[in-house]
Protein backbone atom coordinates (compact mmCIF):
# COMPACT_ATOMS: atom_id res chain seq x y z
CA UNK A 1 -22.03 34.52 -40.17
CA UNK A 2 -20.14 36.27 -42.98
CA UNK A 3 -20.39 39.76 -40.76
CA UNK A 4 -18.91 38.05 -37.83
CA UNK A 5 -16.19 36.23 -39.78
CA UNK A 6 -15.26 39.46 -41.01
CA UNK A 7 -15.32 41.69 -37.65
CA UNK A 8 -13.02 38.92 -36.18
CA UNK A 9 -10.56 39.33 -39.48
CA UNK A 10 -10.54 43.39 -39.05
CA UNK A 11 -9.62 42.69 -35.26
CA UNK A 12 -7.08 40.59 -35.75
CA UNK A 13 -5.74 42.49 -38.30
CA UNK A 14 -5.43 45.81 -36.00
CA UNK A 15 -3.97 43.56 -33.33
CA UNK A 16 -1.37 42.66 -35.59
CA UNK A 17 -0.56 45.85 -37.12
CA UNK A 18 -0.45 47.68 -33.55
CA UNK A 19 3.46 46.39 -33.37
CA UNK A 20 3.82 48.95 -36.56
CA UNK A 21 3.27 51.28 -34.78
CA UNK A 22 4.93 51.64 -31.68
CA UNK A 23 8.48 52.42 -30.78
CA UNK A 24 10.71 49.12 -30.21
CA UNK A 25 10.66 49.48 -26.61
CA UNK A 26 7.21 49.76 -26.58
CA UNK A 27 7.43 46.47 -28.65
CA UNK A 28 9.50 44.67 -26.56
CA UNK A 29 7.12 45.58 -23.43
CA UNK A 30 4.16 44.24 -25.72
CA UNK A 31 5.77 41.19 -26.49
CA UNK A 32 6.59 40.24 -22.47
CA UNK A 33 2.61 40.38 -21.81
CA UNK A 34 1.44 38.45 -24.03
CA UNK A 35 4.08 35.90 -23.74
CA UNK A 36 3.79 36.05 -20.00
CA UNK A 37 -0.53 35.69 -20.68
CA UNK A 38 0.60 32.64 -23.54
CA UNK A 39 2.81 30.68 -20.93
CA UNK A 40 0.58 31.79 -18.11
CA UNK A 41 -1.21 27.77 -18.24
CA UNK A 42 2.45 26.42 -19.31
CA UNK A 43 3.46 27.56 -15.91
CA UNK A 44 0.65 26.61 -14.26
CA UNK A 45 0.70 22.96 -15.00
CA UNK A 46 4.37 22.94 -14.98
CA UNK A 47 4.11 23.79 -11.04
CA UNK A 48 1.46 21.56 -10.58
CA UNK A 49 2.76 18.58 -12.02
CA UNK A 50 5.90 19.28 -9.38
CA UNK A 51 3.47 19.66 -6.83
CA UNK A 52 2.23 16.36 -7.36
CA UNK A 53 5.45 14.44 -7.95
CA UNK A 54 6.46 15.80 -4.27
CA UNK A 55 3.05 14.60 -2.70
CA UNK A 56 3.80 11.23 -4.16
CA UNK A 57 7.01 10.99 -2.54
CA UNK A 58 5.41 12.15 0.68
CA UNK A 59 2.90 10.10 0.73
CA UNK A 60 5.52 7.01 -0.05
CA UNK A 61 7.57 8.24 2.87
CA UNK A 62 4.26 7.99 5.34
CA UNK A 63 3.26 4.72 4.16
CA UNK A 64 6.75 3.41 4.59
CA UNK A 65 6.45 5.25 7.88
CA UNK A 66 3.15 4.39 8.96
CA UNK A 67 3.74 0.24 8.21
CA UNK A 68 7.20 0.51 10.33
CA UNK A 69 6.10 2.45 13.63
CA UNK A 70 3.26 -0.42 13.53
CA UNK A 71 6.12 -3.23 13.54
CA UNK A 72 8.27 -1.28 16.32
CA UNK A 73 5.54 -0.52 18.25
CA UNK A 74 4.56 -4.74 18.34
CA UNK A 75 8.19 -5.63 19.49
CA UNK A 76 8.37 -2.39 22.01
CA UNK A 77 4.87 -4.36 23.49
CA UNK A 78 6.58 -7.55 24.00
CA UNK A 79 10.06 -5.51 25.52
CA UNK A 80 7.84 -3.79 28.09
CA UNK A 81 5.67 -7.01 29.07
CA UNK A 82 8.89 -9.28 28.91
CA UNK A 83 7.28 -11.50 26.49
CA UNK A 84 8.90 -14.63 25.64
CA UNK A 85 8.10 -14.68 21.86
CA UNK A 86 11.33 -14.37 19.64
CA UNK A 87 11.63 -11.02 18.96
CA UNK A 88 12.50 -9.51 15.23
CA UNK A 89 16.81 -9.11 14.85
CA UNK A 90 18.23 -7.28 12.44
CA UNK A 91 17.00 -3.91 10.67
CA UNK A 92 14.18 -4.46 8.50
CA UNK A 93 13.06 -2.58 5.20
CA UNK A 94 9.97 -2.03 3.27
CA UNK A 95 10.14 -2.47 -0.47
CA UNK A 96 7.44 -0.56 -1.97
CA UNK A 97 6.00 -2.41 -5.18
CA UNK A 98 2.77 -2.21 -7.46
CA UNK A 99 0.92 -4.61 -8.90
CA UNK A 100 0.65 -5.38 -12.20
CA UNK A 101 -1.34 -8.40 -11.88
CA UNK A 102 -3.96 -10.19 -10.47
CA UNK A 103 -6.77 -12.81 -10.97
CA UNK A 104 -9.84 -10.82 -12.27
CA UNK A 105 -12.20 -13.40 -10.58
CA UNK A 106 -9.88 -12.74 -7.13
CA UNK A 107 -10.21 -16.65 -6.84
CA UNK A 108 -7.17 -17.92 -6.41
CA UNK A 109 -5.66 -14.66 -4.21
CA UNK A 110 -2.24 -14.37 -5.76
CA UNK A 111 -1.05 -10.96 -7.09
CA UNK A 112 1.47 -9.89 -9.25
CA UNK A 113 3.97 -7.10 -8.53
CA UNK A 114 7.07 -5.28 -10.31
CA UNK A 115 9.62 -6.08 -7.59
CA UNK A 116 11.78 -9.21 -7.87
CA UNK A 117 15.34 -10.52 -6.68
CA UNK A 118 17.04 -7.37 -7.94
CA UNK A 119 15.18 -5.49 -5.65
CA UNK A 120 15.95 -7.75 -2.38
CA UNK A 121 12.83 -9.96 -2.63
CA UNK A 122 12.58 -13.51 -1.71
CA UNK A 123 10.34 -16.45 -1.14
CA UNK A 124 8.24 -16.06 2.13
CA UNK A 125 8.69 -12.36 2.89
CA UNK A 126 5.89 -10.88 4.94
CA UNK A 127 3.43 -8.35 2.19
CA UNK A 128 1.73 -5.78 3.86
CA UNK A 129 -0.24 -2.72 2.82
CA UNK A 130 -1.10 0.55 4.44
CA UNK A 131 -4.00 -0.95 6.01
CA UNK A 132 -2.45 -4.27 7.29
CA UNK A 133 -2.19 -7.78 6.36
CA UNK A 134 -1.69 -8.82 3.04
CA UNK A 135 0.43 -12.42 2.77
CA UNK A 136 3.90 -13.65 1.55
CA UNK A 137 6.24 -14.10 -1.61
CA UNK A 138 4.85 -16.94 -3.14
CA UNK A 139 7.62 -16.64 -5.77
CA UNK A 140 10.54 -14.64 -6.67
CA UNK A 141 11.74 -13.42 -10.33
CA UNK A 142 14.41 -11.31 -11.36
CA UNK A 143 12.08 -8.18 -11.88
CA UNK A 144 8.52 -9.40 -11.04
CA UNK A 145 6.63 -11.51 -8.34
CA UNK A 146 4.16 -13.73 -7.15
CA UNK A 147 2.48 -12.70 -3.86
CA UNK A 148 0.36 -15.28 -1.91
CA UNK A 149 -2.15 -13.44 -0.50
CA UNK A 150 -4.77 -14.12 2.69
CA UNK A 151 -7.39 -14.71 0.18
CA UNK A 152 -6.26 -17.79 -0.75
CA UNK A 153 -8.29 -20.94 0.58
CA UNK A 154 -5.80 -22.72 2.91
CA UNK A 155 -3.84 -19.69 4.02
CA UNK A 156 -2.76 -19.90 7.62
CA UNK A 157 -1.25 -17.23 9.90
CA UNK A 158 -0.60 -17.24 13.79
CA UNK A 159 -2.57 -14.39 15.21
CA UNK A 160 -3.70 -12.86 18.44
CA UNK A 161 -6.41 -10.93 20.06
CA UNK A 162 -4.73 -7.79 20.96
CA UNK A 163 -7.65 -6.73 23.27
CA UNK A 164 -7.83 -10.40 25.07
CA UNK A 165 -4.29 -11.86 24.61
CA UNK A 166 -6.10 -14.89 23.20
CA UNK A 167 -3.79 -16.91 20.81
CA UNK A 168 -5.30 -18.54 17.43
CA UNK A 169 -5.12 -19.33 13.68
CA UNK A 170 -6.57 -17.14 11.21
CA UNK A 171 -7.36 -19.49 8.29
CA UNK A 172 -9.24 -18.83 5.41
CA UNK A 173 -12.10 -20.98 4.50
CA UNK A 174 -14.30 -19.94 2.06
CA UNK A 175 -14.81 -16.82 5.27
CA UNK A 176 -11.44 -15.43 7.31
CA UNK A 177 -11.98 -17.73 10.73
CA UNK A 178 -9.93 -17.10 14.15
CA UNK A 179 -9.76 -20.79 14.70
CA UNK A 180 -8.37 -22.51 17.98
CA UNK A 181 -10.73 -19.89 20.26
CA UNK A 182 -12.24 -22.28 22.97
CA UNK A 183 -15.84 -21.66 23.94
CA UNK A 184 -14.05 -20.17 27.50
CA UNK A 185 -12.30 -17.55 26.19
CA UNK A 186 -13.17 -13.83 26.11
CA UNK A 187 -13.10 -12.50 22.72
CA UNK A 188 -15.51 -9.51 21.47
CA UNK A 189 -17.44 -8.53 18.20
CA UNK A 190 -14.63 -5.48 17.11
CA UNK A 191 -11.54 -6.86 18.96
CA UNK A 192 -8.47 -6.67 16.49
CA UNK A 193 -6.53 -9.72 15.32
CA UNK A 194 -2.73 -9.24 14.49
CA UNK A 195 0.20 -11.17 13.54
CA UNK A 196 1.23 -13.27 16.93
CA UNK A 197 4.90 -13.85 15.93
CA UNK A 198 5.35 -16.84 16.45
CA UNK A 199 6.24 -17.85 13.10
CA UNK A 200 9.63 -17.57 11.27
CA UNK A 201 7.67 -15.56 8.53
CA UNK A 202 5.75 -13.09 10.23
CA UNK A 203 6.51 -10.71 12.37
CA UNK A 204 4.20 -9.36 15.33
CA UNK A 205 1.85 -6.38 15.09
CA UNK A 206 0.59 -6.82 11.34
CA UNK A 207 -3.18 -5.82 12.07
CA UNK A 208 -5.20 -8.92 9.94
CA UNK A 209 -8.06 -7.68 10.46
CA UNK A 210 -11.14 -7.21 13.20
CA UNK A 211 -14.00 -9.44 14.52
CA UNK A 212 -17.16 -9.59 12.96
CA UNK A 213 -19.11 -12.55 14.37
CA UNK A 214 -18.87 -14.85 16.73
CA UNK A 215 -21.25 -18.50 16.69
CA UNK A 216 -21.56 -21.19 18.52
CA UNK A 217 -20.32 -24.96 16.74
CA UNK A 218 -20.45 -28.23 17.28
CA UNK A 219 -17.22 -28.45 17.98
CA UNK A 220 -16.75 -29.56 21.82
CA UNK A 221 -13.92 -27.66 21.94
CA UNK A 222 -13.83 -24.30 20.28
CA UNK A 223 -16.18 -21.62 18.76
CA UNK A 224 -16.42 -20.29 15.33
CA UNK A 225 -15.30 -16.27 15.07
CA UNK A 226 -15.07 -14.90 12.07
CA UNK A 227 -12.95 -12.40 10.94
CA UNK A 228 -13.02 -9.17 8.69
CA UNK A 229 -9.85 -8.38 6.63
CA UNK A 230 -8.09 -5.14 7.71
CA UNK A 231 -6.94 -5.20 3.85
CA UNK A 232 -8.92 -5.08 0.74
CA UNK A 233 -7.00 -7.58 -1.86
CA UNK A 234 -8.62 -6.80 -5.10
CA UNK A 235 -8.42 -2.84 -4.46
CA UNK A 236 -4.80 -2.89 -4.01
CA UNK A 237 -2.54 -1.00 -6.39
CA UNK A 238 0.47 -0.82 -4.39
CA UNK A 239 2.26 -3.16 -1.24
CA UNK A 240 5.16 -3.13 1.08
CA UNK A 241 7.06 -6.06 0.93
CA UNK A 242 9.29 -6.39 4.42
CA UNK A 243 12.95 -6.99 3.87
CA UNK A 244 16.05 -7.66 6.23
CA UNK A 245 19.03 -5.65 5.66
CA UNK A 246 20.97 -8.68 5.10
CA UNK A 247 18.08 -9.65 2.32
CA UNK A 248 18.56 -6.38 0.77
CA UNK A 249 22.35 -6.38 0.38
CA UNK A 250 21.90 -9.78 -1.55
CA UNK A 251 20.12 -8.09 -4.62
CA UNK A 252 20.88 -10.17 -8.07
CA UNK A 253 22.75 -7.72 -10.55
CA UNK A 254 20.33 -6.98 -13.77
């Protein structure tokens, strides 16, 4: 050990004496390399911690993207089929916010999030997330709030069948149901449920989610059909909250 300990001293020494020994602009050549070989991983994770910060603003941009092509695609459906259903007005904006809270037993299916009145948000604005549905402002706080989510027993949203044109509820009971489908109508294991629009919260397009089973009841009327959320609540770290110009230009001063 003592040998070793003392070959590395004797090295290091000559390393540091080689400076001695050369002219200064032989120095000053010596000094660049190893400087440039010392900052050589300062650099590195300088340019990749750029790299990142400008993938994160991409990927914002898509998502923002992504959730608004789906909403002007649902009202350029009802233009071209001359659909009756009130149509959205006005500009609308998505409000990216994260959450910061949340029921660990994902019970009670409210969520927390860092967005508030400041930020344009409001009681009963439509949450969605990349992958769809997610519910409605619950509450609003100057900095923070409460999101109602479709996980909550008694939550209710007017959907449709976007392969059948069949109108329903989606409720959730315990299981996400497509209530209000008589025994008649045509609907498929796989078809995709989505917002209907004809609410004054919701706007049309917003995929909830897709079929998974269809039973028979004893209701005389209708048949159970059960559906499977397009969104994943308790996996969320991030939502879109959609806000109306007009909404946006009445943010509270901090």
């Amino acid at each position: 050990m003592r040998r070793q300990q003392t070959f590395v001293f004797i090295l290091l020494f000559i390393i540091a004496s080689i400076p001695v020994f050369l002219s200064e602009n032989a120095n000053l050549a010596l000094t660049r390399g190893i400087s440039s070989i010392l900052l050589f991983p300062i650099r590195v994770t300088a340019n990749l911690m750029e790299y990142l910060r400008i993938s994160n603003d991409r990927i914002e941009k898509l998502e923002i993207l992504v959730n608004r092509l789906t909403l002007e695609n649902a009202v350029l459906r009802d233009t071209l089929d001359l659909d009756t259903t009130q149509l959205l007005s006005g500009e609308l904006q998505l409000v990216k916010a994260s959450v910061i809270g949340r029921d660990p037993s994902n019970i009670n299916g409210y969520i927390h999030i860092d967005k508030g009145l400041r930020d344009g948000i409001r009681v009963d604005q439509p949450v969605v997330s990349v992958d769809g549905f997610v519910g409605k402002i619950r509450d609003a706080g100057t900095t923070s709030s409460i999101v109602e989510t479709i996980e909550n027993l008694g939550f209710t949203v007017s959907a449709i069948d976007i392969n059948t044109g069949i109108h329903g509820v989606v409720k959730n009971r315990i299981n996400l149901v497509f209530d209000y489908v008589r025994h008649t109508d045509m609907i498929n294991n796989g078809d995709s449920i989505l917002t209907s629009g004809m609410s004054e919260i919701f706007p049309k397009g917003i995929l909830i989610g897709t079929v998974h089973k269809i039973t028979d009841s004893n209701d005389l009327f209708f048949k159970q059909v059960y559906v499977a959320p397009a969104t994943q609540i308790n996996r969320l770290v991030s939502i879109y909250v959609i806000v109306s110009e007009e909404e946006r230009g009445m943010r509270t001063r901090p």
